[in-house]
C-alpha atoms as a PDB file:
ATOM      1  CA  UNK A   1     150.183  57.767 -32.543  1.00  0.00           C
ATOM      2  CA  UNK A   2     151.581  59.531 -29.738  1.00  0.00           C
ATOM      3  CA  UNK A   3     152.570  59.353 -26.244  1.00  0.00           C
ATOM      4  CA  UNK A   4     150.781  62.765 -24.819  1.00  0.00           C
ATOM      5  CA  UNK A   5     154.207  65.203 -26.298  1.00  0.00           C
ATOM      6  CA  UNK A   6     153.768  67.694 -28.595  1.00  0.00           C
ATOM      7  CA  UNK A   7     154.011  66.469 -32.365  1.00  0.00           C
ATOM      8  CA  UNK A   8     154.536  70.080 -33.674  1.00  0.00           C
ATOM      9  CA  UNK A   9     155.059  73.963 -32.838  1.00  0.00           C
ATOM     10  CA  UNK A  10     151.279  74.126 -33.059  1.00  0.00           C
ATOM     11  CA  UNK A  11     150.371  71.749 -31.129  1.00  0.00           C
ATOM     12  CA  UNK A  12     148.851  73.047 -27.650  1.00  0.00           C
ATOM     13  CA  UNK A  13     148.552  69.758 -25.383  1.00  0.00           C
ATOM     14  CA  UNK A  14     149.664  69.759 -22.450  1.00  0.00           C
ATOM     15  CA  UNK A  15     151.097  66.735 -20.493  1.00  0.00           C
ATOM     16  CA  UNK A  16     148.667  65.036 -17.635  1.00  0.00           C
ATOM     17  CA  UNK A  17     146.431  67.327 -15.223  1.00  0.00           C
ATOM     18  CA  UNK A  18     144.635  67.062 -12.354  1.00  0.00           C
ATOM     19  CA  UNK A  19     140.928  68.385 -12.708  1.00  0.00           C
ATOM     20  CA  UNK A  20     138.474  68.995 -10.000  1.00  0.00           C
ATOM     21  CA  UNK A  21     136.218  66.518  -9.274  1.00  0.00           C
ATOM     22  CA  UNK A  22     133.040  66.293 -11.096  1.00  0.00           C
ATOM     23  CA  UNK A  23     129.699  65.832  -8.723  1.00  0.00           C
ATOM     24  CA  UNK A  24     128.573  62.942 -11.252  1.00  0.00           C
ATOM     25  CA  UNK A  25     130.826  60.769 -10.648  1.00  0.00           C
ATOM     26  CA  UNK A  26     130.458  61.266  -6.499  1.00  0.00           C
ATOM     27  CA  UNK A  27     126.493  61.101  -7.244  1.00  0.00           C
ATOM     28  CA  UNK A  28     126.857  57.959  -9.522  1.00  0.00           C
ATOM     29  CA  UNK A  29     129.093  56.456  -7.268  1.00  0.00           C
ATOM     30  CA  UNK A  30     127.462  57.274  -4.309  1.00  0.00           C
ATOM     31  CA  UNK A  31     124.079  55.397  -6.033  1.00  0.00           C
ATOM     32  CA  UNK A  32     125.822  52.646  -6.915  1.00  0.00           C
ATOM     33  CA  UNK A  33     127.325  51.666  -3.930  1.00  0.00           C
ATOM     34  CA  UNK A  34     123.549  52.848  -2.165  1.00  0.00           C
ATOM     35  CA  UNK A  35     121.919  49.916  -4.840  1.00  0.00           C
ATOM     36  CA  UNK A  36     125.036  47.481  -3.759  1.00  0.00           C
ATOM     37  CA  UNK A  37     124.644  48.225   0.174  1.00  0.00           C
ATOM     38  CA  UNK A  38     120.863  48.048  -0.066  1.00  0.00           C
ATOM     39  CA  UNK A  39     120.817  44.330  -1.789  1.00  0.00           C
ATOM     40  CA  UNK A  40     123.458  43.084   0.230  1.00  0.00           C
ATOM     41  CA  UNK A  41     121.869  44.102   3.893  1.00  0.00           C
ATOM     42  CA  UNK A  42     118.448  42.903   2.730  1.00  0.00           C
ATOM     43  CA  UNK A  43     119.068  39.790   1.736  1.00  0.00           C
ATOM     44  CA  UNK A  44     121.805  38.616   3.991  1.00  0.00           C
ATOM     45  CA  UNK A  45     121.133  40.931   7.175  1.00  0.00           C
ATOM     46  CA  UNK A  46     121.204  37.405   9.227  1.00  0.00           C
ATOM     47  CA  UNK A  47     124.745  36.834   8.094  1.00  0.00           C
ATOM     48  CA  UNK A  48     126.335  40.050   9.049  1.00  0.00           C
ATOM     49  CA  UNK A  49     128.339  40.829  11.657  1.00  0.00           C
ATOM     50  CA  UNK A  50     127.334  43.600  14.630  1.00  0.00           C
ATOM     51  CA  UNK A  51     127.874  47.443  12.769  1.00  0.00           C
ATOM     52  CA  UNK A  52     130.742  48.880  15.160  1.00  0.00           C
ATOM     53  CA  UNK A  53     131.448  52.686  15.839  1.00  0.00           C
ATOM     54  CA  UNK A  54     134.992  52.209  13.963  1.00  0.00           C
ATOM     55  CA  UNK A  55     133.761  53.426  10.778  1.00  0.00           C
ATOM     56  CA  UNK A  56     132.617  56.627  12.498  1.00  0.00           C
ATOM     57  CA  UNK A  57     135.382  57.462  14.116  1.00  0.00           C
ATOM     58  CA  UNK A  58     137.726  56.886  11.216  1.00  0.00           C
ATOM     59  CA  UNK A  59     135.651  58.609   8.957  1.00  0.00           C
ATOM     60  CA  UNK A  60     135.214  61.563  11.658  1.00  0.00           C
ATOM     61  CA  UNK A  61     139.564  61.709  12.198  1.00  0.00           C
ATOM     62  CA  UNK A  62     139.862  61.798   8.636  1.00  0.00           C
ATOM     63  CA  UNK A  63     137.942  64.519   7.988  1.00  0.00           C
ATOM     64  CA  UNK A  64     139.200  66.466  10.653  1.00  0.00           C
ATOM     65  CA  UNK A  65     142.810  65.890   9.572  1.00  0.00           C
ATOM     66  CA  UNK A  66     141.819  67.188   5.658  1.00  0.00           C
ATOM     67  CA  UNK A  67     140.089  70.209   7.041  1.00  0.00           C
ATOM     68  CA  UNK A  68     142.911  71.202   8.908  1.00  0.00           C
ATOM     69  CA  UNK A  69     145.362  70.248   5.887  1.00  0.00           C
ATOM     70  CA  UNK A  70     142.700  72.899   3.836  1.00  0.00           C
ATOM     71  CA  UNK A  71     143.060  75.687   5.914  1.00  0.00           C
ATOM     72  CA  UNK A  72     146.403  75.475   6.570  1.00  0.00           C
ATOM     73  CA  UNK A  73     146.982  75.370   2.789  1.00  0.00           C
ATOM     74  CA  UNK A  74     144.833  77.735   1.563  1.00  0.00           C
ATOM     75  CA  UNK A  75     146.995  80.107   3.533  1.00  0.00           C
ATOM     76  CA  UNK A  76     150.353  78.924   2.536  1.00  0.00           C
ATOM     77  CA  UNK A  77     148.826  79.869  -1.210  1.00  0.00           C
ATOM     78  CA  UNK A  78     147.412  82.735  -0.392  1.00  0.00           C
ATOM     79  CA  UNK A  79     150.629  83.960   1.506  1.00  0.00           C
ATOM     80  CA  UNK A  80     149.015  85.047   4.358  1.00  0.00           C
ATOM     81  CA  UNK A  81     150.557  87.103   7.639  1.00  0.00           C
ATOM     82  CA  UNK A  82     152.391  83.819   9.423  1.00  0.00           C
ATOM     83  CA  UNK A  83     151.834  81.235   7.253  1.00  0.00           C
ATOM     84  CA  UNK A  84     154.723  79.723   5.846  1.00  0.00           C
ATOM     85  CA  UNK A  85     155.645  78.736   1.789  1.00  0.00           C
ATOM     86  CA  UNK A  86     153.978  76.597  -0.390  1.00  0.00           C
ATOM     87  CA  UNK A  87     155.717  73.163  -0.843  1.00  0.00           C
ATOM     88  CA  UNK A  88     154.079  72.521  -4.727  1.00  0.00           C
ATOM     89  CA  UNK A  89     154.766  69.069  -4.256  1.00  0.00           C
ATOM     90  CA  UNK A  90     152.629  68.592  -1.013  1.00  0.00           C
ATOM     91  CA  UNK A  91     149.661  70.654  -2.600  1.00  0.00           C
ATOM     92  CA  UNK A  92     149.531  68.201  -5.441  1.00  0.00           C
ATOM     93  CA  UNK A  93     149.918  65.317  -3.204  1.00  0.00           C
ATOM     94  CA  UNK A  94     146.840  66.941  -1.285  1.00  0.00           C
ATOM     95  CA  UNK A  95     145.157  67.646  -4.048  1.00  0.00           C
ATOM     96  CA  UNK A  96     145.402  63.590  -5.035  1.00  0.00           C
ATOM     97  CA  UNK A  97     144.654  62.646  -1.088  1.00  0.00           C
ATOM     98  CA  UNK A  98     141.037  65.180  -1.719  1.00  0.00           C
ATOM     99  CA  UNK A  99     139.711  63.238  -5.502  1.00  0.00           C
ATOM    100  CA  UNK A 100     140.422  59.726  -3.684  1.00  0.00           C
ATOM    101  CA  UNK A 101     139.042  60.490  -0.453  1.00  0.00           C
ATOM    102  CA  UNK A 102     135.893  62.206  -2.329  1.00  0.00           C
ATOM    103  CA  UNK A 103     135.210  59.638  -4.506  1.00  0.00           C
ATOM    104  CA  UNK A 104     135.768  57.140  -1.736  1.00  0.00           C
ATOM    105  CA  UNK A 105     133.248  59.084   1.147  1.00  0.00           C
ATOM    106  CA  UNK A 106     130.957  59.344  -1.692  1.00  0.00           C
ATOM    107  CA  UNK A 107     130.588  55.804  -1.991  1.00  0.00           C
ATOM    108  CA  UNK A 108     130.702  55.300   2.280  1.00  0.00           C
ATOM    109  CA  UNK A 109     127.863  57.707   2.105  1.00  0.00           C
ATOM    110  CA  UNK A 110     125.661  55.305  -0.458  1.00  0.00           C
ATOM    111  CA  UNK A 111     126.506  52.403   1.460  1.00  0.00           C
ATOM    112  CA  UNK A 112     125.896  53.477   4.623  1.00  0.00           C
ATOM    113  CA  UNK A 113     123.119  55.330   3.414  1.00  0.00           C
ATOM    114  CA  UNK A 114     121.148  52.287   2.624  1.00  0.00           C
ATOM    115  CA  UNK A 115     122.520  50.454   5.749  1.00  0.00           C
ATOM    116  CA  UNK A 116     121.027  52.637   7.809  1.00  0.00           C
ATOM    117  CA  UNK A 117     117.645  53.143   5.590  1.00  0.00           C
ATOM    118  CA  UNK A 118     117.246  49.466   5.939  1.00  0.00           C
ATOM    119  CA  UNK A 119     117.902  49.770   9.528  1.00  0.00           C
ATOM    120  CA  UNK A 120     115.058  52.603  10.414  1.00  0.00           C
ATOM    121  CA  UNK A 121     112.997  50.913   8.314  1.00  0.00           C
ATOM    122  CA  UNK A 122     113.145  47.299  10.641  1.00  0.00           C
ATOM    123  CA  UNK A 123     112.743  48.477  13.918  1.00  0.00           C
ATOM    124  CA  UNK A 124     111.397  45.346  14.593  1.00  0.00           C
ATOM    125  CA  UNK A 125     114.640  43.144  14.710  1.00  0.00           C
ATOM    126  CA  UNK A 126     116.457  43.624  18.167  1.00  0.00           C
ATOM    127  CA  UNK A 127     119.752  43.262  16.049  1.00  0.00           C
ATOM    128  CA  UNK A 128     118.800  46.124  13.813  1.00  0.00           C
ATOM    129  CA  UNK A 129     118.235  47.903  17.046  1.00  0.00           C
ATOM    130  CA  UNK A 130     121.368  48.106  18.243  1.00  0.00           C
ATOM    131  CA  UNK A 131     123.115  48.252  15.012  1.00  0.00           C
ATOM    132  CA  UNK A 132     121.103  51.461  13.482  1.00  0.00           C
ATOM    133  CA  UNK A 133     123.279  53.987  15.767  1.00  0.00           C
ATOM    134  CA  UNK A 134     126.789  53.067  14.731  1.00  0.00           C
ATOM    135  CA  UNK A 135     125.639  52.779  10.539  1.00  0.00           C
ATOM    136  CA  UNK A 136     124.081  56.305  10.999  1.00  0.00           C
ATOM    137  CA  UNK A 137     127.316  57.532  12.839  1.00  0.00           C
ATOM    138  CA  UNK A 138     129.188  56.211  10.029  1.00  0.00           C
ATOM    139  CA  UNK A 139     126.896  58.134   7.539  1.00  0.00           C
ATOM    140  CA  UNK A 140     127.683  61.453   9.250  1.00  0.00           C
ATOM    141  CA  UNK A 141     131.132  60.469   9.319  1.00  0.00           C
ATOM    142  CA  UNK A 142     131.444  59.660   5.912  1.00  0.00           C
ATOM    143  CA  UNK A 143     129.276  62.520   5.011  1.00  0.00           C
ATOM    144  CA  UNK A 144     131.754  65.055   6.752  1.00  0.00           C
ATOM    145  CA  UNK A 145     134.704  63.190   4.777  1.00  0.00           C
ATOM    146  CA  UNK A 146     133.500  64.222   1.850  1.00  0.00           C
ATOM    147  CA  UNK A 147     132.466  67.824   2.907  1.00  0.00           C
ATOM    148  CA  UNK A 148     136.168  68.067   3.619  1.00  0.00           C
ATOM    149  CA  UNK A 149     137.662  66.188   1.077  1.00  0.00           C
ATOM    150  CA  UNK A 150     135.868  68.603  -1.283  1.00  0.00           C
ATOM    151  CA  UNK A 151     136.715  71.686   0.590  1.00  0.00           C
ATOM    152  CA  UNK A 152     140.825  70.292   0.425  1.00  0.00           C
ATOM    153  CA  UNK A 153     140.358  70.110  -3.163  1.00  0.00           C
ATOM    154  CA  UNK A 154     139.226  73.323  -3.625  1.00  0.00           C
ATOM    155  CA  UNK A 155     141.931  74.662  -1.107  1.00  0.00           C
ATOM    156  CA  UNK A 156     144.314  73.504  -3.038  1.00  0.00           C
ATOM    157  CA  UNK A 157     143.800  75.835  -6.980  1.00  0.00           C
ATOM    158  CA  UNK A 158     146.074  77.668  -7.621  1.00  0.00           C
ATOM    159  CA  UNK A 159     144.685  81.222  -7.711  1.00  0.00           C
ATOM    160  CA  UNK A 160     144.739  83.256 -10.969  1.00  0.00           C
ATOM    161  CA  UNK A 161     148.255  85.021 -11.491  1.00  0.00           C
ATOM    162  CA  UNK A 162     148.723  88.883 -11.674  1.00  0.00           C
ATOM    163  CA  UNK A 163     148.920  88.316 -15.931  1.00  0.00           C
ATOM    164  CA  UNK A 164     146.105  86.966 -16.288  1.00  0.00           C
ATOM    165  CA  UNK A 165     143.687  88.703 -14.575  1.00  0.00           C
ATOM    166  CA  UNK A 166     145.601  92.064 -15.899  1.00  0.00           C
ATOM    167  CA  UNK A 167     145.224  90.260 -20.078  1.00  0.00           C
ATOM    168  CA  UNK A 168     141.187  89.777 -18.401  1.00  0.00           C
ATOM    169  CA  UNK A 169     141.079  93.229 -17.645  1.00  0.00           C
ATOM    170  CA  UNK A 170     142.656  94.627 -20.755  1.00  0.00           C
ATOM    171  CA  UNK A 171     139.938  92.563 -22.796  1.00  0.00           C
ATOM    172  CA  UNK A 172     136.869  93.561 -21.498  1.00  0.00           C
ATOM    173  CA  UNK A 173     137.515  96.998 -22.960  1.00  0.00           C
END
């Protein structure tokens, strides 16, 4: 049994890695936490408190602060005209900040998803009235955090180096 090192000279592993998130698990838990959301608001909508535009406006500042975190390091990698160095450190700390805040807008979106279904779909309630703008504000915002969150992670590969795409372009012949 080993700890993740190499056991031999053949052995190829490589320690732990960060891999880009997979749209299963944001769809799974984006259904989940729709089936959760939905069961919860139907049978105790009485019991809840009033929806408030908080969610919204997080959601909406967070995903304006990892869009600007995306483009800014996308062209620190890319070494563009004016754009300072790469910090590898911060790009994997990014990188981190992007799967959790996917995974975690993905399952916003399913629960305010179903909040606000429920909502449209009970027009009748006065209460449900005044709470459907701020749970479908929160579904855009939440929405948006995971367009950017996804758009950070994928600002933050590393493109392919000069060797590679040269040993790419030596085997195609």
């Amino acid at each position: 049994m080993t700890n993740g090192a190499p056991v031999g000279p053949n052995d190829t592993r490589r320690g732990p890695s960060l891999h880009p998130t997979r749209p299963a698990t944001l769809v799974v838990a984006g259904l989940a936490a729709a089936a959760v959301g939905w069961l919860l608001i139907a049978n105790n909508y009485s019991d809840f408190p009033t929806i408030q535009w908080l969610p919204a406006i997080i959601f909406i500042g967070l995903a304006v602060v990892e869009l600007v975190a995306a483009i800014t390091t996308r062209a620190r990698i890319e070494r563009k005209q004016g754009a300072g160095p790469v910090e590898p450190l911060t790009v994997m700390r990014y990188a981190v900040l992007a799967k959790a805040s996917s995974l975690a807008a993905a399952i916003f979106v399913g629960l305010f998803g179903a909040i606000s279904a429920w909502l449209l779909s009970s027009r009748n309630l006065q209460h449900a009235k005044d709470d459907t703008p701020a749970a479908v504000g929160a579904l855009l915002g939440s929405i948006l955090l995971l367009i950017a969150a996804l758009y950070l992670e994928r600002a933050c590969r590393v493109p392919p180096r000069d060797e590679d795409e040269d040993e790419d372009d030596s085997s195609d012949t």
